[in-house]
Structures are given as structure tokens and as C-alpha cells.
Protein backbone atom coordinates (compact mmCIF):
# COMPACT_ATOMS: atom_id res chain seq x y z
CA UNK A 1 -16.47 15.53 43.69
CA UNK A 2 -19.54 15.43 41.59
CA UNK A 3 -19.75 15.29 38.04
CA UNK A 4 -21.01 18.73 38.47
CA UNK A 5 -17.93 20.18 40.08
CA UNK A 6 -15.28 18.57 37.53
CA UNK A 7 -12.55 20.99 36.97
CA UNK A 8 -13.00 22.98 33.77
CA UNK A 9 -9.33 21.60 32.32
CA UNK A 10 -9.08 20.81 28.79
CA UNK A 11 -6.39 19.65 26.71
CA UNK A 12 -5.05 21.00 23.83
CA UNK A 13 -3.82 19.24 20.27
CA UNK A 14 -1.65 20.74 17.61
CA UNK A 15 -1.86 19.76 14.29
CA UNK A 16 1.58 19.38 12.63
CA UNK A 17 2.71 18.82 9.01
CA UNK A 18 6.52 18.76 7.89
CA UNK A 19 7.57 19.25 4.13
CA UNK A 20 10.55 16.75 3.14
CA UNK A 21 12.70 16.72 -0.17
CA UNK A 22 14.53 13.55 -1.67
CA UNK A 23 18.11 14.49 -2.67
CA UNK A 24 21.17 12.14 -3.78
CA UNK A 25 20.95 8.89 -5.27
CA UNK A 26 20.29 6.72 -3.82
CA UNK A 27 17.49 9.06 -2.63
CA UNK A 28 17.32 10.07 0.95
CA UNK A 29 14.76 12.35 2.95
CA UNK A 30 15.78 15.81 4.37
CA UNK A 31 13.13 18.09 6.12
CA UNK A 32 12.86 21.45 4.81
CA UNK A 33 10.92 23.28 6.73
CA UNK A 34 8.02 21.96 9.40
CA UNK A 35 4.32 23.81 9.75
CA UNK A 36 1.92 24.35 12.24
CA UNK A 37 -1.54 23.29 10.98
CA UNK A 38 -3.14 24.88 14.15
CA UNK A 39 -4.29 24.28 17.48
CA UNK A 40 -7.56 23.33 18.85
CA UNK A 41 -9.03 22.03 22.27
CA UNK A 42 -8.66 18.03 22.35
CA UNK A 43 -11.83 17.17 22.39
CA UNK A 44 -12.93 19.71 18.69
CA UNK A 45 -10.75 17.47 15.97
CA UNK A 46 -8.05 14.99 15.60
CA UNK A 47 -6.38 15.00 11.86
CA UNK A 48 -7.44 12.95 9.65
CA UNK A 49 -5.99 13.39 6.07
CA UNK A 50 -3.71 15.95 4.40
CA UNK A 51 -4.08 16.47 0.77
CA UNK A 52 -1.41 18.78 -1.28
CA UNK A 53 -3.06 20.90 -4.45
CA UNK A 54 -2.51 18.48 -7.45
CA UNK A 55 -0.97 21.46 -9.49
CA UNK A 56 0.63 25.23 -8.83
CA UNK A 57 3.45 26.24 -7.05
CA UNK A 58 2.41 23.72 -3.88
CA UNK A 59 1.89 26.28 -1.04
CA UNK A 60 -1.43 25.12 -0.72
CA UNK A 61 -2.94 22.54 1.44
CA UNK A 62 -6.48 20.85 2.26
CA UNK A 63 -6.66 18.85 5.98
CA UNK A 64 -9.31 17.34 6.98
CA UNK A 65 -10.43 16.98 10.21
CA UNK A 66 -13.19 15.13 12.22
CA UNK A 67 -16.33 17.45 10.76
CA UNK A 68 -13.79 20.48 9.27
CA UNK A 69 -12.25 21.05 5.74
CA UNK A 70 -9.41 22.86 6.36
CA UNK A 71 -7.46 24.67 3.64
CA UNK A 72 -3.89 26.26 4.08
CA UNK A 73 -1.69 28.57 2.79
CA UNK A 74 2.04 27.99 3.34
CA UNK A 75 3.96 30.57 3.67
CA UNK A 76 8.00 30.72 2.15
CA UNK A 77 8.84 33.48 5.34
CA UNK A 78 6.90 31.60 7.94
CA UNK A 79 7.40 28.32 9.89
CA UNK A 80 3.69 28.23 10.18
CA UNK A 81 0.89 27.48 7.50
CA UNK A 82 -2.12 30.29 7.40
CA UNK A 83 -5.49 29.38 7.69
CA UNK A 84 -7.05 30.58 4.18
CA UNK A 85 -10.43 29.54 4.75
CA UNK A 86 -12.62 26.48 6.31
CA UNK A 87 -15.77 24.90 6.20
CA UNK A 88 -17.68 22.50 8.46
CA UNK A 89 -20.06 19.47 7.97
CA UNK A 90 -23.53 20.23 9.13
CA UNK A 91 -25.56 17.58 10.09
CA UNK A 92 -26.92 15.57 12.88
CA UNK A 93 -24.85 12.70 14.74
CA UNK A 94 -21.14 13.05 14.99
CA UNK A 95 -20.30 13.73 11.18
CA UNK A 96 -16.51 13.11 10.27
CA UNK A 97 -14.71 13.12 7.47
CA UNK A 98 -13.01 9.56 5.88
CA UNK A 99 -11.63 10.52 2.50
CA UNK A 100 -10.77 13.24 0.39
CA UNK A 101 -9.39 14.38 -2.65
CA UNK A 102 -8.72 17.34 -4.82
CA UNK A 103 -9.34 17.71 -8.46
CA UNK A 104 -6.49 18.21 -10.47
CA UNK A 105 -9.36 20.13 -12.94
CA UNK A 106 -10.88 23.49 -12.94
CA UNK A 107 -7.64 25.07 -11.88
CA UNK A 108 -7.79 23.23 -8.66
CA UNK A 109 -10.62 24.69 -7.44
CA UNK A 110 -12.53 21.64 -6.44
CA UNK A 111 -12.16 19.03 -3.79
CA UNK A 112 -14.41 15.83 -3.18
CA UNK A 113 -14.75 14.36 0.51
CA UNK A 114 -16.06 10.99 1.89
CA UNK A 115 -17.98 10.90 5.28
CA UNK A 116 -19.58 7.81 6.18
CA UNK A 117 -22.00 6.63 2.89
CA UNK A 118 -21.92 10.24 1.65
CA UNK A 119 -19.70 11.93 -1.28
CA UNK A 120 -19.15 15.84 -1.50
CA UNK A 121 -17.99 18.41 -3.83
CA UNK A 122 -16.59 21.49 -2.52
CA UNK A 123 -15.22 24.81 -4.19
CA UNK A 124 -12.05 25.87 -2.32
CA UNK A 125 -12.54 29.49 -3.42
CA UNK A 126 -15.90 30.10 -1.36
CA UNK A 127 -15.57 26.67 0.55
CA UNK A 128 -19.09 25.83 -0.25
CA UNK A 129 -20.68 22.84 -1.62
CA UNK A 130 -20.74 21.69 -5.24
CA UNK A 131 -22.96 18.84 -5.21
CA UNK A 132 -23.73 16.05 -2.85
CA UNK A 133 -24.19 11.96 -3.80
CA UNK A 134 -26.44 10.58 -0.53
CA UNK A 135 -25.77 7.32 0.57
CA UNK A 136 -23.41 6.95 -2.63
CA UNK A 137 -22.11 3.75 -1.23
CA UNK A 138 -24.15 0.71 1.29
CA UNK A 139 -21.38 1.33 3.90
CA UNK A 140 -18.48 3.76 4.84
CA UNK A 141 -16.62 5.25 1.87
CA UNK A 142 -12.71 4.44 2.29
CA UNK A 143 -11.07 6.41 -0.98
CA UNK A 144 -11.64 8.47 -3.55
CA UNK A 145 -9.91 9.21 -7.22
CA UNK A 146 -10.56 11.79 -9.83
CA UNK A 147 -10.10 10.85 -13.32
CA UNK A 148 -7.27 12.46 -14.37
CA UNK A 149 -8.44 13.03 -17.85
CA UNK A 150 -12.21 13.16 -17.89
CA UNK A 151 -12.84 16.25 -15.49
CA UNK A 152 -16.25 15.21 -13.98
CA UNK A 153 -15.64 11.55 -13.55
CA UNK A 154 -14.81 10.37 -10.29
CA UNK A 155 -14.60 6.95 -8.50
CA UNK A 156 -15.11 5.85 -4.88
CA UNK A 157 -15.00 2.57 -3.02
CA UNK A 158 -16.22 1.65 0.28
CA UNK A 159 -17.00 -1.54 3.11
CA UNK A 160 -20.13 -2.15 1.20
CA UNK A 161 -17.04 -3.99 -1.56
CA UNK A 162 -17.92 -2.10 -4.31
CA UNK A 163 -16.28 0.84 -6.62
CA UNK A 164 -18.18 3.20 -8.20
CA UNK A 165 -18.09 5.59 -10.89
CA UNK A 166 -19.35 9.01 -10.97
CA UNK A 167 -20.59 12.04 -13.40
CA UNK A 168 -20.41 14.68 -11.25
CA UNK A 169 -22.86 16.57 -13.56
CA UNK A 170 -25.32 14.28 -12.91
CA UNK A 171 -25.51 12.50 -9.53
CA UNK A 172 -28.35 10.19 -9.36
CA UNK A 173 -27.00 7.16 -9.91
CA UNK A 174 -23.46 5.94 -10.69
CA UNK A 175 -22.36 5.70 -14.07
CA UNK A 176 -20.38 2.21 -13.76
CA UNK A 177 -20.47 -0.50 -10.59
CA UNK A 178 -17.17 -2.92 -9.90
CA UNK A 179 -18.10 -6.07 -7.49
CA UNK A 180 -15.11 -8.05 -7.96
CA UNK A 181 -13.95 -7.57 -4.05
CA UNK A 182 -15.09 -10.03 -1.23
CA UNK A 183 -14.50 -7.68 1.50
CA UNK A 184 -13.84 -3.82 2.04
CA UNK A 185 -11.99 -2.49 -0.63
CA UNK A 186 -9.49 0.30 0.63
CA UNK A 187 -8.03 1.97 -1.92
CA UNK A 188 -8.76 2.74 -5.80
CA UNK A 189 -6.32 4.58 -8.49
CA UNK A 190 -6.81 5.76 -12.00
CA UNK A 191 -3.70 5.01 -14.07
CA UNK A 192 -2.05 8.58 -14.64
CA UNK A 193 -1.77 8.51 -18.81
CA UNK A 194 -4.23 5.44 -19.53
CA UNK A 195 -7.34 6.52 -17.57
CA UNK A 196 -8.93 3.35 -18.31
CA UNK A 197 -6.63 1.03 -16.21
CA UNK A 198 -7.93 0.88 -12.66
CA UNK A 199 -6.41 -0.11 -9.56
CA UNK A 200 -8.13 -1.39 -6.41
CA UNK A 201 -7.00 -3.20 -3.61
CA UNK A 202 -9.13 -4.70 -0.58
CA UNK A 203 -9.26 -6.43 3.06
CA UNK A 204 -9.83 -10.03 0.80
CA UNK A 205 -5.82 -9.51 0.28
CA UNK A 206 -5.71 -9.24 -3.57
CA UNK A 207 -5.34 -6.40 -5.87
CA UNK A 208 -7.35 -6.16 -9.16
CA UNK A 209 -6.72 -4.65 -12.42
CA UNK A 210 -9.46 -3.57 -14.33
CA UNK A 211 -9.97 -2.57 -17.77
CA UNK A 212 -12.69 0.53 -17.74
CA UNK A 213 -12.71 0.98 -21.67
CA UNK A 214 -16.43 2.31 -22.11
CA UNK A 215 -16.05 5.15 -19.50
CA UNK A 216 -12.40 6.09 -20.62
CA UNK A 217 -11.30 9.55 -22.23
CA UNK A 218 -10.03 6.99 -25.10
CA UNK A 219 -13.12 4.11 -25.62
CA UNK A 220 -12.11 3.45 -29.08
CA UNK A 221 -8.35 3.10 -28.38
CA UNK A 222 -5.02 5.18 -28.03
CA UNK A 223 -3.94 6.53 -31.36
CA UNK A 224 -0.47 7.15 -31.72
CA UNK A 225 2.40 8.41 -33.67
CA UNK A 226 4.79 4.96 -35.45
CA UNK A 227 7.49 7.12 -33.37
CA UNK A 228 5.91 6.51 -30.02
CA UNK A 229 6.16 2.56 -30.24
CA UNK A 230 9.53 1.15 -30.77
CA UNK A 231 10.64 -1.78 -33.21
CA UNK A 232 10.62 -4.28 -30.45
CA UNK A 233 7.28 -3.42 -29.25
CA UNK A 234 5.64 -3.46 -32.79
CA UNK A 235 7.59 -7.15 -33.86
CA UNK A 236 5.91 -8.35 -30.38
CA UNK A 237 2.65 -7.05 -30.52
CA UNK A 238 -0.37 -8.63 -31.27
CA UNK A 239 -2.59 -6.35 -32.94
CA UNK A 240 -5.92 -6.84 -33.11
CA UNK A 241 -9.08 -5.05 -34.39
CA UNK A 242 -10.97 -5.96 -31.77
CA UNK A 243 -12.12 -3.75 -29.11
CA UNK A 244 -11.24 -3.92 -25.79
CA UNK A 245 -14.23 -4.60 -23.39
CA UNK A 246 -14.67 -4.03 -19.89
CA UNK A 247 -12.97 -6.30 -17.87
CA UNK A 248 -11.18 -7.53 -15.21
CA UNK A 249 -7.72 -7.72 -16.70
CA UNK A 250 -5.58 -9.23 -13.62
CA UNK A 251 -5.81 -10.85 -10.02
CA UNK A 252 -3.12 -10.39 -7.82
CA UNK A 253 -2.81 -12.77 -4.68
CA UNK A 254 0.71 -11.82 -3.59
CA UNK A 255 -0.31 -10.72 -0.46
CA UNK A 256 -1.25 -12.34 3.05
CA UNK A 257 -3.21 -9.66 4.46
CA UNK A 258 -5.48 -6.90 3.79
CA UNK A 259 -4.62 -4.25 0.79
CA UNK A 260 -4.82 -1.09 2.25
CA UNK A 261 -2.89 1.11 -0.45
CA UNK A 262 -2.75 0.84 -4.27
CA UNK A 263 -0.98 3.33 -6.60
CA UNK A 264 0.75 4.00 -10.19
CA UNK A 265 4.16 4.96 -10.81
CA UNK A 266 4.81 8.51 -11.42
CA UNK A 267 7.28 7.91 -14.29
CA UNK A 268 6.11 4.43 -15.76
CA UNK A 269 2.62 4.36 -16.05
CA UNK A 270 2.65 0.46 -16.59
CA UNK A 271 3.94 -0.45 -13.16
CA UNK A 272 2.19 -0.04 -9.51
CA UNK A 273 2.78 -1.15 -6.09
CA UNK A 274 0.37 -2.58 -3.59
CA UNK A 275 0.92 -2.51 0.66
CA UNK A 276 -1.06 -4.67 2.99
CA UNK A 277 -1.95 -4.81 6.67
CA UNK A 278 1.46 -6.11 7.18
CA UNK A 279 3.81 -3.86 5.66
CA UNK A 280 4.54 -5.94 2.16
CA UNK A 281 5.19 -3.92 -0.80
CA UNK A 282 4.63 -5.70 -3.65
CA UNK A 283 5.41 -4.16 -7.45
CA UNK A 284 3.52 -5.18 -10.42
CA UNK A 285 3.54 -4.87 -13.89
CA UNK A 286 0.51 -3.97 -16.54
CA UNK A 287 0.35 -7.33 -18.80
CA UNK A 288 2.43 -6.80 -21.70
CA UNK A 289 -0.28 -7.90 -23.92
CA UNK A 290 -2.54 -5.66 -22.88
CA UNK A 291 0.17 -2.74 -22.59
CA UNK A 292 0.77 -3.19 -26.76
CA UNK A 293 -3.12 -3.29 -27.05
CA UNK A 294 -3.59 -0.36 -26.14
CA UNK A 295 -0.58 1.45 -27.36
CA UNK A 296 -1.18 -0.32 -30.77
């Protein structure tokens, strides 16, 4: 048989998400209900990334896939999500996406991807792009975070070992630079409540906290209530008049292998966890020192 006469047979790939509640203490996982995301010929997409709306009632979802932003309505009386609307990457080579995230600003309206060096703003309600930051980073573009209290400012990090900060508004040029990593860095975090605290972790195997003062929602401290900060805290603290700098706060060398995931507790913004290549899940704490710093 010649290439010419190959059988026309395709294969086919579902895409599959499943919604899971934690119940009990201590907490265990029960499915609630599973989803159909959709299915397309093998060779069109494979998923990539499924991102949940930061804020509502959660019935909405963003997947992306190879070249396609994807974003889903699920349904309470249906086992299988709807297709609300989609867009595509346009471009020339084979285009795919590597990161994405949605803005938990502007009502939600707003998503950013990664593909390859190149960042992307879209607007979910007409699925068209916002802006676009060309060749935003040297080399691929492995994460994304919005800051969750300044609603143009996001961050990015990539193989080229940098982070970077962005205006949105204005997308010439980055408003901040990290180089502290060796090698790719993976994954980057805002701190929920204390926007300046940033978390990155890399393939060098450490995780760094850094101090991002000067491009903070709060650059000349956190002002707070004598209610807020208990009598332990204050006898402790060191105050000082000083204030805080840019920095690299803390290096953390726990691990043996590359960092591919940093985050912040939901309920404690002082602590965060960090898992490498090898499945270690290490737990950290925010220096106390700095911790009354900024409270005080």
C-alpha cells in the first residue's frame, strides 16, 4: 500500500473533567458529578490545562488546548459541560498553548495565556484579544499569576530563568525583572492578602521568597487596626521605621529535584508548600520577622 492509499481511519479523543468535594475530617475526596469537555479527532488537540472562574457560582470553566481556548458552561441537569464559546491561536508554525490564567478582576471577564515566548489577554465575553506582550520572555513561558489586588499587574516566568512583572495597560516593557533562578523557573504565586510576597520555584531545586514592596498595592506598609495584632505579636515584634526594600527575603534548598509547583495557603497566608520532580512536599513558613514587619 502506498502512502497514497492509507485508509482514511482516524482516532478520536475525549476530553474529560470530574468535579470532587472534600467531606469529613479528616478530609476525603468524593466525586460529584463527572463532565464531558468534548470530543475531537486525535490528531486536532490534546488537553492541556483546565482553569475554574476565580469567583461566581463555579459553573464556568476555561481549557486550553493545543492552539484552542476553550470556555465551558456546566450545567446542574447535565452530565456534560456546554461549549459557551472558543477561540483559536492564529499564527504560523504549530502554535500551542503552555499556561493560562484567569483574572479574578473585571468580574472575571479576562483570562491571560502563555504560548511559547508570547503572553495574551483575552475577554471571555467576545473571546477576543485584549492585548498581546511579543516575545515577553527569552524562552517558553511556564506560569502565570494575576495580582490579586492590583487588577492590571500580572507576573510570568519562563526557561529563559527569569520572572517578570507586567502593567497590562502598558505592555512595552516589563515593569519589574527577578533573576535569582539558575535554571527554568516553573511556577510563580502572589501571596493571597500580602500581594507583595512572591513565590517562585525552579528546575535549580530551591524555592525563593521575594519581597516585591515597590510594585505592591501597599508600598508604604500595611496599616492596621491595634485589634488585628495580638499582645504576643506586638511584645515580639521589632518595629522599625524603616522601609522595606525589594528583596530576596528567603532561599529554600529543601528539595533534591526540580520545583515544579509553588503555592499559598488558602486560610494562612504566611505558610506555602513547594513539590518537586520527585513528589516531595515541603511546607514553609513566611519569616516571623518579616511577618510582624509588615503587619506592624
Amino acid at each position: 500500500m502506498s502512502a497514497l492509499e492509507l485508509p482514511s481511519v482516524v482516532g478520536w479523543l475525549t476530553m474529560l473533567a470530574a468535579v470532587w468535594t472534600s467531606r469529613g475530617l479528616p478530609p476525603s475526596l468524593h466525586r460529584v458529578d463527572a463532565f464531558t469537555l468534548g470530543t475531537y479527532p486525535c490528531w486536532h488537540m490534546s488537553g492541556e490545562l483546565v482553569v475554574w472562574e476565580p469567583m461566581g457560582d463555579g459553573k464556568k470553566v476555561i481549557s486550553l488546548a493545543d492552539s484552542h481556548i476553550l470556555l465551558w458552561d456546566l450545567q446542574a441537569s447535565s452530565s456534560q459541560a456546554v461549549l459557551a464559546s472558543s477561540a483559536a491561536l492564529e499564527g504560523r508554525g504549530q502554535l500551542r498553548f503552555t499556561a493560562g490564567r484567569w483574572s479574578p478582576h473585571h468580574n472575571c471577564t479576562q483570562v491571560a495565556t502563555a504560548s511559547d515566548t508570547t503572553l495574551r489577554g483575552w475577554d471571555t465575553r467576545s473571546m477576543s484579544q485584549i492585548y498581546c506582550i511579543e516575545n515577553a520572555h527569552g524562552q517558553l513561558v511556564r506560569d502565570l499569576d494575576f495580582n490579586p489586588n492590583k487588577q492590571y499587574y500580572l507576573a510570568s516566568c519562563g526557561d529563559d530563568c527569569k520572572v517578570k512583572f507586567w502593567d497590562t495597560r502598558n505592555v512595552t516593557e516589563p515593569v519589574k525583572t527577578l533573576e535569582e533562578h539558575s535554571h527554568w523557573v516553573w511556577s510563580v504565586r502572589y501571596n493571597h492578602s500580602h500581594d507583595q510576597l512572591i513565590l517562585t520555584g525552579s528546575s535549580d531545586s530551591r524555592v525563593i521568597l521575594s519581597n516585591m514592596v515597590s510594585i505592591s498595592s501597599e508600598p508604604f506598609g500595611h496599616l492596621v487596626d491595634d485589634d488585628d495584632v495580638s499582645d504576643a505579636e506586638e511584645h515580639h515584634a521589632e518595629k522599625s521605621k524603616e522601609p522595606l526594600q525589594d528583596n530576596v527575603i528567603a532561599t529554600y534548598e529543601e528539595h533534591e529535584d526540580s520545583v515544579y509547583a509553588v503555592d499559598w495557603a488558602s486560610a494562612d497566608p504566611w505558610l506555602f508548600a513547594s513539590l518537586s520532580y520527585d513528589g516531595r512536599l515541603v511546607i514553609n513558613r513566611v519569616p516571623r520577622a518579616l511577618k510582624y514587619h509588615i503587619l506592624l
